[in-house]
Protein backbone atom coordinates (compact mmCIF):
# COMPACT_ATOMS: atom_id res chain seq x y z
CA UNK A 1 50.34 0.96 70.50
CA UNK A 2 53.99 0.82 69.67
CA UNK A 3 56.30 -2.33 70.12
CA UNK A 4 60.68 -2.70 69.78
CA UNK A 5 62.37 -5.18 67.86
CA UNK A 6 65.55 -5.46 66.11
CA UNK A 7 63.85 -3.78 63.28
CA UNK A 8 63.13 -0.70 64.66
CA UNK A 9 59.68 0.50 66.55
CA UNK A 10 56.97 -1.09 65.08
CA UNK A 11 53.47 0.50 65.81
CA UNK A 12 50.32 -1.53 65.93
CA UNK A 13 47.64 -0.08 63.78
CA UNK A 14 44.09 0.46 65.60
CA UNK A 15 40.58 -0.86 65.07
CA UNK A 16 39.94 1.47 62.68
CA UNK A 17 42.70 1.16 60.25
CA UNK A 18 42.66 -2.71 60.37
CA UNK A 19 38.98 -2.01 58.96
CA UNK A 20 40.44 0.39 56.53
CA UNK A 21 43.18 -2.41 55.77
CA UNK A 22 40.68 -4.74 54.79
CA UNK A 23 38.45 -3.35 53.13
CA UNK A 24 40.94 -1.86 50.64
CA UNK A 25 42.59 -5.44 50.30
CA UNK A 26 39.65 -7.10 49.41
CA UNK A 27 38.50 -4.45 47.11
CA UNK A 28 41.79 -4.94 45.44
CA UNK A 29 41.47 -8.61 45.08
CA UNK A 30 37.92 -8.23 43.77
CA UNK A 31 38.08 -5.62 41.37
CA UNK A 32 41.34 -6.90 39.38
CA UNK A 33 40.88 -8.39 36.11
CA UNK A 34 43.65 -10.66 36.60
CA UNK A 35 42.45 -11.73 39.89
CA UNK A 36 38.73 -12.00 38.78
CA UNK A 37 40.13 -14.42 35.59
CA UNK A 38 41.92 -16.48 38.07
CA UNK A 39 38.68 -16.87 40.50
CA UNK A 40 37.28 -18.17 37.28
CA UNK A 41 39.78 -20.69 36.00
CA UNK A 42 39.98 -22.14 39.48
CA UNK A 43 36.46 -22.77 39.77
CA UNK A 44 35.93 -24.48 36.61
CA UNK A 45 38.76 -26.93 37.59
CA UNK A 46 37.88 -27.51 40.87
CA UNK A 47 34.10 -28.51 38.85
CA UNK A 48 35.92 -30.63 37.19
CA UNK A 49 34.68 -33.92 38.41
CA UNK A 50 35.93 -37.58 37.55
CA UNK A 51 33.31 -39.54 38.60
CA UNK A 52 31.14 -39.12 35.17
CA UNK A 53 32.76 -40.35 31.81
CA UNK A 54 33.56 -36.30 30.32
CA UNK A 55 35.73 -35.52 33.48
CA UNK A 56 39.64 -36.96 32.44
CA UNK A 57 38.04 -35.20 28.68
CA UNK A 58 37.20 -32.14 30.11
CA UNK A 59 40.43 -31.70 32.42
CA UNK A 60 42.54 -32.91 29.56
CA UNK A 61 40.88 -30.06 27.28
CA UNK A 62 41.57 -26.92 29.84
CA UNK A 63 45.21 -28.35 30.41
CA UNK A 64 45.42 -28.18 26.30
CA UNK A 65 43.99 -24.76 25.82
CA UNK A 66 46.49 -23.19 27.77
CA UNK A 67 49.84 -24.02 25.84
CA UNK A 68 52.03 -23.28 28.63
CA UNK A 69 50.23 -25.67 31.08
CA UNK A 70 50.58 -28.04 28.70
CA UNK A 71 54.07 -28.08 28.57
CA UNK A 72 54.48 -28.00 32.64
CA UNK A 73 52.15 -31.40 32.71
CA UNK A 74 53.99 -33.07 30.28
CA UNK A 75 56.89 -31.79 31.96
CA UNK A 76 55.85 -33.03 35.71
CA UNK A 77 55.01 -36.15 33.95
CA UNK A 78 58.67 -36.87 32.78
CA UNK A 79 60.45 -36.21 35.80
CA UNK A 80 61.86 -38.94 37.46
CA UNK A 81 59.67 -39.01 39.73
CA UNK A 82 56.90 -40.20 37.58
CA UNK A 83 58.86 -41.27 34.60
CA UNK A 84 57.89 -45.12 34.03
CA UNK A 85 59.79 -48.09 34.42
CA UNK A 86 60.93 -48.47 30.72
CA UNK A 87 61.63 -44.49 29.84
CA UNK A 88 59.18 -43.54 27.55
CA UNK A 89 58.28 -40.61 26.93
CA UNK A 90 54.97 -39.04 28.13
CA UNK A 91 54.21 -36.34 24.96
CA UNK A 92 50.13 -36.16 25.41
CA UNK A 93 48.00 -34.95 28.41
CA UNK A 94 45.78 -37.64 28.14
CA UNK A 95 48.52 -39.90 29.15
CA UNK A 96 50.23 -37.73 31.96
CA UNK A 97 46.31 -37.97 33.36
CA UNK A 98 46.70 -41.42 33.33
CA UNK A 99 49.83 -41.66 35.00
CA UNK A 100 50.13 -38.90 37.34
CA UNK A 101 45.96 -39.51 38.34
CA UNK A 102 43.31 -37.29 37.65
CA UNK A 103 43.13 -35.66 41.10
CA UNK A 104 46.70 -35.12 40.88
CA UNK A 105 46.71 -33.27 37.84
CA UNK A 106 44.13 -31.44 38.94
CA UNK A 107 45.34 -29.65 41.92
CA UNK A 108 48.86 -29.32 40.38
CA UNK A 109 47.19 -27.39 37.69
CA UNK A 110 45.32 -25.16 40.13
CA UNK A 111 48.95 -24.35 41.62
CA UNK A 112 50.27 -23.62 38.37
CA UNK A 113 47.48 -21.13 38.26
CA UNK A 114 48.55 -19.56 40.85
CA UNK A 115 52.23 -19.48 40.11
CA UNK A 116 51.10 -17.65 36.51
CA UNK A 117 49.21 -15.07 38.14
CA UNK A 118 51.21 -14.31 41.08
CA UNK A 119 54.90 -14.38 39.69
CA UNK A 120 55.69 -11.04 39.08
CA UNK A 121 55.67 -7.44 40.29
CA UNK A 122 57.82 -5.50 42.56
CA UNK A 123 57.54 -7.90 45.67
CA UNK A 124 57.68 -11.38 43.69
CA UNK A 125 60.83 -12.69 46.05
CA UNK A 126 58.34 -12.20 49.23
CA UNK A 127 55.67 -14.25 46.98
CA UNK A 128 57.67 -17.03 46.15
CA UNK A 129 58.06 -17.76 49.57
CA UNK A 130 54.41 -17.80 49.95
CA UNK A 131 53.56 -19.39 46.62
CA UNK A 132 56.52 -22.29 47.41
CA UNK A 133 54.53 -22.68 50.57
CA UNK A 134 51.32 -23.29 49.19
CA UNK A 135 52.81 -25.89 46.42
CA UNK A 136 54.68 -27.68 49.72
CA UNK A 137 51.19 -27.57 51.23
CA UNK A 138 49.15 -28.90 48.41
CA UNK A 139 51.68 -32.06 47.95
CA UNK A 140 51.20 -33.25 52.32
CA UNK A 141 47.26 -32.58 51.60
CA UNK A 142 48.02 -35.41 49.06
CA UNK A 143 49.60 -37.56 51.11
CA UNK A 144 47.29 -37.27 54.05
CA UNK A 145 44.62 -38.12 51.10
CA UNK A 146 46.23 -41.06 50.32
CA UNK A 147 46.04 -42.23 54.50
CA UNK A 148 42.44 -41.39 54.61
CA UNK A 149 39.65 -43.70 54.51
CA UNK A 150 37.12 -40.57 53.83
CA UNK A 151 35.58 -40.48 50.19
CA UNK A 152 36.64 -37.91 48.34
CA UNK A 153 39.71 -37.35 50.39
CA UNK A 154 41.39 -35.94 47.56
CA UNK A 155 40.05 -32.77 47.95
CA UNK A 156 42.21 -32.11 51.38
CA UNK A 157 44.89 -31.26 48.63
CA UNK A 158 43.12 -28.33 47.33
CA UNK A 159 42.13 -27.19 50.74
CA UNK A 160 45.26 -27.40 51.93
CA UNK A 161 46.71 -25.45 48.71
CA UNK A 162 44.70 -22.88 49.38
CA UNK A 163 45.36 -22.76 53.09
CA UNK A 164 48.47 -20.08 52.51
CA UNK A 165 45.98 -18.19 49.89
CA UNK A 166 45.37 -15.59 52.52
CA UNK A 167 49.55 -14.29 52.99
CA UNK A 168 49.92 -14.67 48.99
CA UNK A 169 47.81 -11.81 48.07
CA UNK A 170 48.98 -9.65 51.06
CA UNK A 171 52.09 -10.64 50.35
CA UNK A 172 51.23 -9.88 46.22
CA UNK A 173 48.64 -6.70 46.69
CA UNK A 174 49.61 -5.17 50.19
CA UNK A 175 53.45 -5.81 50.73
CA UNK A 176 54.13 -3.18 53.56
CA UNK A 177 51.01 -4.91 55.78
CA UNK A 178 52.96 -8.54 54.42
CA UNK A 179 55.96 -7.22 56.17
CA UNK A 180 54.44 -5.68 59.11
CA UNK A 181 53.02 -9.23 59.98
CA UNK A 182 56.25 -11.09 59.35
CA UNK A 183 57.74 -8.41 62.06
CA UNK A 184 54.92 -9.69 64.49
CA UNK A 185 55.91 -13.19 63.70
CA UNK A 186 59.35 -12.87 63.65
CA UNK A 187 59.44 -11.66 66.85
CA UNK A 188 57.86 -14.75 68.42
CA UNK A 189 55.25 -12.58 70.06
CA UNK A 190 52.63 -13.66 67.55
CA UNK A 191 51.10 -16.48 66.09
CA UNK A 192 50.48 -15.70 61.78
CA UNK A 193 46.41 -15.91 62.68
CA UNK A 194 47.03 -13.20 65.73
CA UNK A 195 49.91 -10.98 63.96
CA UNK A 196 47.36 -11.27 60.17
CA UNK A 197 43.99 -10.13 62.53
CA UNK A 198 45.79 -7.52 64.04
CA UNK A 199 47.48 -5.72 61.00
CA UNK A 200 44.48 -6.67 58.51
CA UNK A 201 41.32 -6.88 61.10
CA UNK A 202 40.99 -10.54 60.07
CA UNK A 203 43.42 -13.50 59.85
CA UNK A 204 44.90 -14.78 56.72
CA UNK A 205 42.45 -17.45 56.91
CA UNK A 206 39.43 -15.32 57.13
CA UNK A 207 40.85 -13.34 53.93
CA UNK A 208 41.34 -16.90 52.83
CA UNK A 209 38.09 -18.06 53.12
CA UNK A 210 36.35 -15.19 51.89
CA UNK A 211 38.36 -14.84 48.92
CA UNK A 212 37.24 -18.34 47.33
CA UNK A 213 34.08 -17.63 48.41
CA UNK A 214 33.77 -14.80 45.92
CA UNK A 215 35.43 -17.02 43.70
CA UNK A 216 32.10 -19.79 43.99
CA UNK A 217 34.40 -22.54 45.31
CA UNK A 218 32.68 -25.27 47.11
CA UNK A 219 31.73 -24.84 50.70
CA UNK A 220 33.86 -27.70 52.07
CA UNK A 221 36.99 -25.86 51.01
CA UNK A 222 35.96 -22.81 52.15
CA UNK A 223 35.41 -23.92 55.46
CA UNK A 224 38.51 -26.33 55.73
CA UNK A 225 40.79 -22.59 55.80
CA UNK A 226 39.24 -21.77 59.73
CA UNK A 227 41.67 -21.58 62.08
CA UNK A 228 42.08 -24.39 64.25
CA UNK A 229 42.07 -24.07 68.21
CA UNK A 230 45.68 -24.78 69.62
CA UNK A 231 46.16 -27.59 71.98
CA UNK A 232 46.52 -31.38 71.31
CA UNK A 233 43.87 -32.51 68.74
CA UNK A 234 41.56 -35.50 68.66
CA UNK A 235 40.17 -37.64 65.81
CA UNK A 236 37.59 -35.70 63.63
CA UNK A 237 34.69 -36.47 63.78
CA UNK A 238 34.05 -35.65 60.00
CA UNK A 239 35.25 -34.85 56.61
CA UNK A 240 34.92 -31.42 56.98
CA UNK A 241 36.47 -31.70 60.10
CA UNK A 242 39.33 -33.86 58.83
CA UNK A 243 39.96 -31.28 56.10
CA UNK A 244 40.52 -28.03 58.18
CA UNK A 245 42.86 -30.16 60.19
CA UNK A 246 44.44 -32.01 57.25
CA UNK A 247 45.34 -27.87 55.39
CA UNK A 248 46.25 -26.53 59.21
CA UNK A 249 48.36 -29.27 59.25
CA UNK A 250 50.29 -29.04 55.39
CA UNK A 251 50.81 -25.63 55.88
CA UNK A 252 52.56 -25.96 59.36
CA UNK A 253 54.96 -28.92 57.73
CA UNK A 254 55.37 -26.64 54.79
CA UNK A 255 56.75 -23.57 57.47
CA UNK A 256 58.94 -26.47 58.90
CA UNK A 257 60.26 -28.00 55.35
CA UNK A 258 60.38 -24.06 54.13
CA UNK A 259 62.84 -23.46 57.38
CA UNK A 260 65.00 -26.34 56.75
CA UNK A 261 65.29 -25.67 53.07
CA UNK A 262 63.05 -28.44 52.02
CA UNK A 263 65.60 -31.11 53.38
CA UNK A 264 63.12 -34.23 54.78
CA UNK A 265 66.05 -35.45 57.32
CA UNK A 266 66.57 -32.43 59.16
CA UNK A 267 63.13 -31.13 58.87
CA UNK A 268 61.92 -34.71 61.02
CA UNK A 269 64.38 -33.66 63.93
CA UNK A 270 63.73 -29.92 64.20
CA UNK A 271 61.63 -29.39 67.47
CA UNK A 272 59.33 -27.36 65.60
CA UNK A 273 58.52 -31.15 64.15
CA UNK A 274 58.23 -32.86 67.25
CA UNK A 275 55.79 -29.93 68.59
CA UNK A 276 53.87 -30.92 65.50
CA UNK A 277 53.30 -34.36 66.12
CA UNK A 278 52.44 -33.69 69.99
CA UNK A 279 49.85 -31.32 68.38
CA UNK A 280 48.60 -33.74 65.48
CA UNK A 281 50.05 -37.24 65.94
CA UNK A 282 46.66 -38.92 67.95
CA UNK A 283 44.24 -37.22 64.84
CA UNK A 284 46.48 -38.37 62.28
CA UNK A 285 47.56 -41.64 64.43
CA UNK A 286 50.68 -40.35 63.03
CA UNK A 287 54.20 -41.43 64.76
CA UNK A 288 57.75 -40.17 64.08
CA UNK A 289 58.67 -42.52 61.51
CA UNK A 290 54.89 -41.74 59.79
CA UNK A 291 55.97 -38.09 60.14
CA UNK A 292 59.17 -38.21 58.66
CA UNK A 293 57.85 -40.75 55.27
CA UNK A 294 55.38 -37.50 54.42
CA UNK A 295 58.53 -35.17 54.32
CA UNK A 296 60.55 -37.43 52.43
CA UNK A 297 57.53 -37.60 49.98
CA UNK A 298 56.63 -34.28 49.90
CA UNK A 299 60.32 -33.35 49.31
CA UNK A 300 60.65 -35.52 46.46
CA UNK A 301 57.01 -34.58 45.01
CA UNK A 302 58.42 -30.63 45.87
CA UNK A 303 61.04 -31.16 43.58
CA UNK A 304 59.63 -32.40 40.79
CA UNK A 305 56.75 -30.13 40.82
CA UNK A 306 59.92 -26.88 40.79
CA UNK A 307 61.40 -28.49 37.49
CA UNK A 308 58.14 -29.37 35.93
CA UNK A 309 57.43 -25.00 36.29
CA UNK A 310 61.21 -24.66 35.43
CA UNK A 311 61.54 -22.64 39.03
CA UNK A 312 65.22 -21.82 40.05
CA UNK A 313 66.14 -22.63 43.17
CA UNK A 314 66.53 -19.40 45.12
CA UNK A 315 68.28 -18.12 48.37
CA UNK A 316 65.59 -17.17 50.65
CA UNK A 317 65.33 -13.58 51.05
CA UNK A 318 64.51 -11.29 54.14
CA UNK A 319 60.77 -10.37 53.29
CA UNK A 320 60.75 -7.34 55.91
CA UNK A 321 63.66 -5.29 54.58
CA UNK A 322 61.51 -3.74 51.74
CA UNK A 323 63.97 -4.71 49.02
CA UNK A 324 62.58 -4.65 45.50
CA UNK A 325 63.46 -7.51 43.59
CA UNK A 326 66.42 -9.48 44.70
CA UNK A 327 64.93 -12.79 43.92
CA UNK A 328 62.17 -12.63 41.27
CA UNK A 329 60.17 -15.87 40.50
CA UNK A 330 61.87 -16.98 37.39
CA UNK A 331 59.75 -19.07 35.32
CA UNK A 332 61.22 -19.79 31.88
CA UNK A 333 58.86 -18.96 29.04
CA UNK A 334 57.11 -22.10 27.49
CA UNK A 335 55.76 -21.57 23.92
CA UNK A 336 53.46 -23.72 22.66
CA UNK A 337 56.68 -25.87 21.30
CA UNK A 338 55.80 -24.48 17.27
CA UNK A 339 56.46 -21.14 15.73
CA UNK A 340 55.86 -19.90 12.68
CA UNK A 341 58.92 -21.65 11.09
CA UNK A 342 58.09 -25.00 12.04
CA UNK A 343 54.90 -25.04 10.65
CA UNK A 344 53.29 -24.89 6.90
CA UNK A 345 50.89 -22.75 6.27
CA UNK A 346 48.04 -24.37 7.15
CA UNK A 347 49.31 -24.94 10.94
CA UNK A 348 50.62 -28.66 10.84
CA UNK A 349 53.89 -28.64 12.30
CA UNK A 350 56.84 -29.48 10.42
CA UNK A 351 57.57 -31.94 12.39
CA UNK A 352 54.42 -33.84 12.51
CA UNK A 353 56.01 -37.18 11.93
CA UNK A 354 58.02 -36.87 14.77
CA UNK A 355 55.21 -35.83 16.78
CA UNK A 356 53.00 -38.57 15.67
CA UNK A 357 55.50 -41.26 16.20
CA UNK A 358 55.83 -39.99 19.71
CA UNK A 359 52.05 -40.49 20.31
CA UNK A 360 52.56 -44.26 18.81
CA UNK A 361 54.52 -44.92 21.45
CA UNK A 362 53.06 -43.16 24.21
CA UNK A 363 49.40 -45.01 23.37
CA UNK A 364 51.11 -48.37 23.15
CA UNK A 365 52.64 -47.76 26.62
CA UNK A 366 49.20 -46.60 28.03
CA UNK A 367 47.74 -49.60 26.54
CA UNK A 368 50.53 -52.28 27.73
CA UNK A 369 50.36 -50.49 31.33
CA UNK A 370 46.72 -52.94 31.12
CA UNK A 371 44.54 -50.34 33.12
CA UNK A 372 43.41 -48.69 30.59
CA UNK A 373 39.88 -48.37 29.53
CA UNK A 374 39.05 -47.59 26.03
CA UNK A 375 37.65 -44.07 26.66
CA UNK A 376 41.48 -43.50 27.36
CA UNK A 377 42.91 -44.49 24.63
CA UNK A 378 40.41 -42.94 22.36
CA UNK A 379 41.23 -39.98 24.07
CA UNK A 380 45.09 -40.37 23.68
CA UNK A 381 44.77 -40.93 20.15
CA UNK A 382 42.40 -38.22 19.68
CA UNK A 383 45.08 -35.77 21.12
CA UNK A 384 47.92 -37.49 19.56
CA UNK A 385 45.99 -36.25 16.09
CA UNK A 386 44.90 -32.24 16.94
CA UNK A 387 47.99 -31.58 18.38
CA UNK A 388 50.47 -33.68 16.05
CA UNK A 389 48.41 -32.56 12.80
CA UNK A 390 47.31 -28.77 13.64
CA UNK A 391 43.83 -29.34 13.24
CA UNK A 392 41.70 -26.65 15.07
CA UNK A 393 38.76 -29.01 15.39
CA UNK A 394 39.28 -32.68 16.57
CA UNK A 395 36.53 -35.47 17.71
CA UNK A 396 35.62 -39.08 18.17
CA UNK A 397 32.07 -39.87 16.83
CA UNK A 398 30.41 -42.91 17.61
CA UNK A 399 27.14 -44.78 16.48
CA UNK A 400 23.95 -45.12 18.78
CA UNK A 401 22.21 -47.98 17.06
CA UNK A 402 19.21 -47.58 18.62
CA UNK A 403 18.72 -43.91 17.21
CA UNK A 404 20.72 -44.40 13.58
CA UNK A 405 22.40 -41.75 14.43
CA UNK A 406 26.28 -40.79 14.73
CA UNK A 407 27.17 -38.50 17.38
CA UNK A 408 30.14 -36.64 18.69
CA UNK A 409 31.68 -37.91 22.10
CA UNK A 410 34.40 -35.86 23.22
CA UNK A 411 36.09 -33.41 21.29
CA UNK A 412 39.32 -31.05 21.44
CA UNK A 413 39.46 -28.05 19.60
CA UNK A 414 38.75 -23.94 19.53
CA UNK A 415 34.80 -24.51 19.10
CA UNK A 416 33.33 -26.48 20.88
CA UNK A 417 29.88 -25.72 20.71
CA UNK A 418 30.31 -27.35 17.25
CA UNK A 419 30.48 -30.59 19.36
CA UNK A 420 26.87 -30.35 19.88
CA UNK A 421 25.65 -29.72 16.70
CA UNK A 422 28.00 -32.73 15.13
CA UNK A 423 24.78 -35.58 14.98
CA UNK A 424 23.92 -37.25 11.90
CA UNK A 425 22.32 -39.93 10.39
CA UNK A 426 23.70 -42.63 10.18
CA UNK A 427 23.07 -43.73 6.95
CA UNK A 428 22.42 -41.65 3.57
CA UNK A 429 19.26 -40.76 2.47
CA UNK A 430 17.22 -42.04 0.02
CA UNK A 431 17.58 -39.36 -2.27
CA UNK A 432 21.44 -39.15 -1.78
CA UNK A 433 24.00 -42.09 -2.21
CA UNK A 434 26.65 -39.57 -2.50
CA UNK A 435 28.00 -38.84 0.94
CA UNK A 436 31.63 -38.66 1.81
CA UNK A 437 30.93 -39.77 5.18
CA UNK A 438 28.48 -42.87 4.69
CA UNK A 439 31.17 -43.99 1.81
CA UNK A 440 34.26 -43.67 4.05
CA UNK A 441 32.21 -46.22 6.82
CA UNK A 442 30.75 -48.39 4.10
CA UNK A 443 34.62 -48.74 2.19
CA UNK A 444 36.24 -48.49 5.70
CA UNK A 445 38.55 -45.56 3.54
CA UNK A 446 40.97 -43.08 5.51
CA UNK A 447 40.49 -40.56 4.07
CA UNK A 448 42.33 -37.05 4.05
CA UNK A 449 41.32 -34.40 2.12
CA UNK A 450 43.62 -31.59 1.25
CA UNK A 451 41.36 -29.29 0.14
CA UNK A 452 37.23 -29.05 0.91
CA UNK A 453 36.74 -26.41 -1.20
CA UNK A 454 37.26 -28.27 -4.59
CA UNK A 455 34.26 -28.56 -6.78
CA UNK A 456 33.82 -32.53 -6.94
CA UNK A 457 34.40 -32.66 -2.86
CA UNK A 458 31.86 -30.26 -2.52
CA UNK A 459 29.59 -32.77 -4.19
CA UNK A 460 29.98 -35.25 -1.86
CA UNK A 461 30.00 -33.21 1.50
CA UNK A 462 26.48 -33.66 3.18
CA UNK A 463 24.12 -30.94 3.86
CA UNK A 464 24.80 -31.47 7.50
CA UNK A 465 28.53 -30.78 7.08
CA UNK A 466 28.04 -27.64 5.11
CA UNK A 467 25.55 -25.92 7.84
CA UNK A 468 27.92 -27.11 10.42
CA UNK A 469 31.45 -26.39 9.45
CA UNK A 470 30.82 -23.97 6.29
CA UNK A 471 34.30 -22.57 6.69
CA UNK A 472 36.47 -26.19 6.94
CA UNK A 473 38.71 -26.29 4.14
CA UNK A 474 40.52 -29.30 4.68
CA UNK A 475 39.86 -32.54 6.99
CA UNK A 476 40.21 -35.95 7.76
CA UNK A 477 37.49 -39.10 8.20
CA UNK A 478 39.39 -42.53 10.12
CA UNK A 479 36.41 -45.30 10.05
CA UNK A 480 36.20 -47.53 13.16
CA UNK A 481 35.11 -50.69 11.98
CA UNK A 482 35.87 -54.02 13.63
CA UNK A 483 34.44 -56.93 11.80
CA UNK A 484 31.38 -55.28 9.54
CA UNK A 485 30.60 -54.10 12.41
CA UNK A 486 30.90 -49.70 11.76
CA UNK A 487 31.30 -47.79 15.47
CA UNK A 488 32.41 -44.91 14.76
CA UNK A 489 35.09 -42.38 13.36
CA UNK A 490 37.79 -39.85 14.21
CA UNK A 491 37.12 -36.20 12.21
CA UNK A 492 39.59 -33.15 12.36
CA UNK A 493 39.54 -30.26 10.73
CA UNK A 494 41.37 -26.97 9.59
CA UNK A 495 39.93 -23.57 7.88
CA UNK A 496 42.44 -23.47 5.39
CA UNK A 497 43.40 -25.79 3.05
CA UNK A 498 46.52 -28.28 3.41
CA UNK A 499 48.58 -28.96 0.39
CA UNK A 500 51.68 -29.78 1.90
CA UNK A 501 49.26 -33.46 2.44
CA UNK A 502 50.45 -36.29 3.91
CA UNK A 503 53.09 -38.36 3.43
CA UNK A 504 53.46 -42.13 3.21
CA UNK A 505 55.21 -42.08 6.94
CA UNK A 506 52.62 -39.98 8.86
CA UNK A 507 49.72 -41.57 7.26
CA UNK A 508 51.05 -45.24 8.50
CA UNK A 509 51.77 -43.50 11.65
CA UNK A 510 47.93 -42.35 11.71
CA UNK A 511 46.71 -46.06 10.86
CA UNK A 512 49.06 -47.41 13.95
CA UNK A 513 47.03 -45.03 15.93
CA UNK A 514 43.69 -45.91 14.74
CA UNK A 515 44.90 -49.68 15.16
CA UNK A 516 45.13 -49.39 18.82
CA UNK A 517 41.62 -47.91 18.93
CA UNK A 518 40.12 -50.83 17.11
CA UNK A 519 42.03 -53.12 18.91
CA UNK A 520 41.06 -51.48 22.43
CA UNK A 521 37.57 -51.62 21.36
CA UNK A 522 37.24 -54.93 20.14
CA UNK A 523 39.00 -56.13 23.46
CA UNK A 524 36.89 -53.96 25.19
């Protein structure tokens, strides 16, 4: 079947190859590494769950082992958009998590998964559109979250991100059949679900859905990518229903914002947004002025989101002349903010001071902001010291009275099996009054040792400590004690030894922190 346009006779592939076409696109998808690796990561973060104590811990530590994502959060959570009222500075996850919400920092760091994985290669200008798309789409999914009176309503914003999953990775693994369906479209003969079955042999939304289902994602996003029926819709009569409409919805206001540059004023009177509301406005019990807050807030949220991933502004290309790369996704590179100058030896940076100071003030904020909870602030602090000091290792123990025990909560750090193993007693035996651990609690002593491996600190390291960190050649113990009263203590650790110490500057720095902690707790 063949078909004119202004570009040229275009013919429509039969049964056969759009069987061919699929096949071979999803055997692409599932047999790269890359692609495989990114199936992963999303899964564990869409896992991630806040509703048990370890979930702001657990999101905080996948943000922190990727050094780059780091930088974006932090980043996103100094724009002016989020920056707070009096201008501090936001310099640990822990606190961006705070600020920006846990759900939000979730899905923005599922998009800057996708943005890492799909930014390059020979087609990245048609990607970007697709990829800016998706972000657009994952920030209304937010807003219509914030509208809803469903539980878990959050999630819409991952459904909807991934509602434009289907025309990235044709767009990113087969660009020709990308192109062929942008003809279709283009042509206002087709709709993207009729032009995507008939090139592929399934919509983008099938591809979609079948994608994160090899990827394990959870069944309610998987189904929230069908395709709608056209015509007028009514209230759902369900989450799940609510969903698929909610990420049909983002992605059509992310065509329309996408069209009109991303500008909320002239996006609200396009026709293309009046159709929308004709076709949404009773489910949503959305109106025109309704309509037009979401773009404002999505253009706002858009833009702040493009200079927390340092992305350029770029003219939009044409996608179906086959051009290679006119307008690459340009994402600055982001190292993890210390090289090998601005460190010592043993890993703490050089500027530690400066580093630490900045945590001061960032858990003082958190903690005058009054919503806090002390898991926080631990948390904050905690961070403040792994990342500000080098340590590889980093946790908060904390007593259980009724088993005499002290026991690793949370913990930040390259091993974290060690986590599990970190239990004690908590008090010496008998047979031993010599332990550096029970005579840091008992003389509520800071204490930072340089190097582990000396003979007389040997002596004093418990049995305990040598099975479980044989290789830790230099560390530091902060009691917790309010009162007599001993809770608990912060422990870091390198495997080499640190003789450039501690100076009389970071180590008051380091008791401000662990002020704040004993003050949260015994307020708390």
């Amino acid at each position: 079947m063949s078909e004119t346009s202004s570009f040229g006779t275009f013919t429509t592939p039969d049964e056969g190859a759009t069987r061919r076409v699929r096949a071979a696109l999803m055997q692409k998808v599932n047999g790269d590494a890359e692609m495989f690796a990114l199936g992963g990561s999303i899964a564990r973060v869409i896992e991630l769950a806040d509703s048990d104590e370890p979930g702001p811990h657990d999101l905080a530590y996948f943000v922190l082992s990727d050094a780059a994502l780091t930088q974006r959060i932090l980043r996103l959570s100094n724009t002016i958009r989020y920056r707070t009222v009096s201008g501090t500075a936001v310099t640990t996850v822990s606190r961006a998590i705070a600020l920006l919400g846990f759900d939000n920092v979730k899905t923005t760091a599922l998009a800057m998964l996708l943005v890492d994985t799909l930014d390059s290669g020979a087609h990245a200008g048609s990607v970007r559109i697709e990829l800016e798309a998706a972000l657009c789409a994952s920030l209304v999914g937010r807003e219509m979250a914030r509208l809803s009176f469903y539980q878990g309503a959050e999630e819409a914003a991952i459904g909807a991100l991934f509602k434009n999953l289907g025309a990235v990775l044709v767009a990113s693994h087969e660009h020709e059949r990308y192109r062929e369906i942008r003809q279709l479209v283009t042509q206002s003969k087709h709709t993207p679900p009729q032009a995507s079955q008939m090139i592929l042999g399934c919509s983008y939304d099938t591809l979609a859905a079948a994608v994160l289902a090899e990827w394990k994602i959870p069944d309610v996003i998987v189904r929230a990518q069908a395709t709608l029926a056209p015509g007028t819709l009514k209230v759902a009569g369900s989450r799940g229903e609510w969903m698929r409409q909610v990420a049909s919805f983002s992605i059509d206001v992310a065509r329309i914002m996408e069209s009109t540059a991303g500008t909320a004023g002239d996006a609200a009177g396009t026709a293309e947004a009046r159709a929308l509301l004709a076709r949404y406005g009773a489910a949503f019990e959305l109106d025109a002025a309704g309509l037009e807050r979401i773009f404002t807030n999505v253009a706002d949220g858009m833009a702040a989101l493009m200079e927390s991933m340092n992305l350029q502004p770029m003219a939009r290309p044409e996608p179906d002349t086959g051009e290679g790369m006119p307008d690459v996704l340009l994402l600055a590179t982001l190292g993890a903010g210390i090289d090998e100058e601005g460190a010592w030896p043993s890993g703490k940076p050089k500027n530690a001071r400066e580093l630490l100071l900045a945590g001061v003030q960032d858990v003082t904020q958190l903690r005058a902001a009054g919503k806090a909870r002390v898991n926080d602030v631990i948390l904050a602090v905690l961070e403040t010291l792994y990342r500000a000091l080098g340590f590889r290792f980093a946790t908060v123990c904390l007593k259980d009275a009724r088993q005499g025990q002290y026991r690793a909560r949370v913990s930040f750090g390259e091993d974290q099996a060690v986590q599990a193993g970190f239990v004690f007693p908590a008090a010496a035996p008998p047979t031993s009054s010599r332990d550096l651990f029970v005579l840091a609690m008992d003389n509520d002593a800071d204490l930072m040792i340089s190097d582990a491996s000396s003979q007389k600190i040997r002596e004093l390291l418990p049995p305990w400590h040598r099975t479980l960190l044989p290789d830790a050649k230099s560390f530091i113990v902060l009691p917790l004690v309010v009162g007599k009263a001993q809770l608990g203590f912060f422990y870091a650790d390198r495997a080499v030894t640190a003789p450039e110490g501690v100076p009389a500057d970071e180590t008051a720095m380091i008791r401000a922190l662990k002020r704040q902690v004993l003050a949260a707790l015994a307020a708390g």
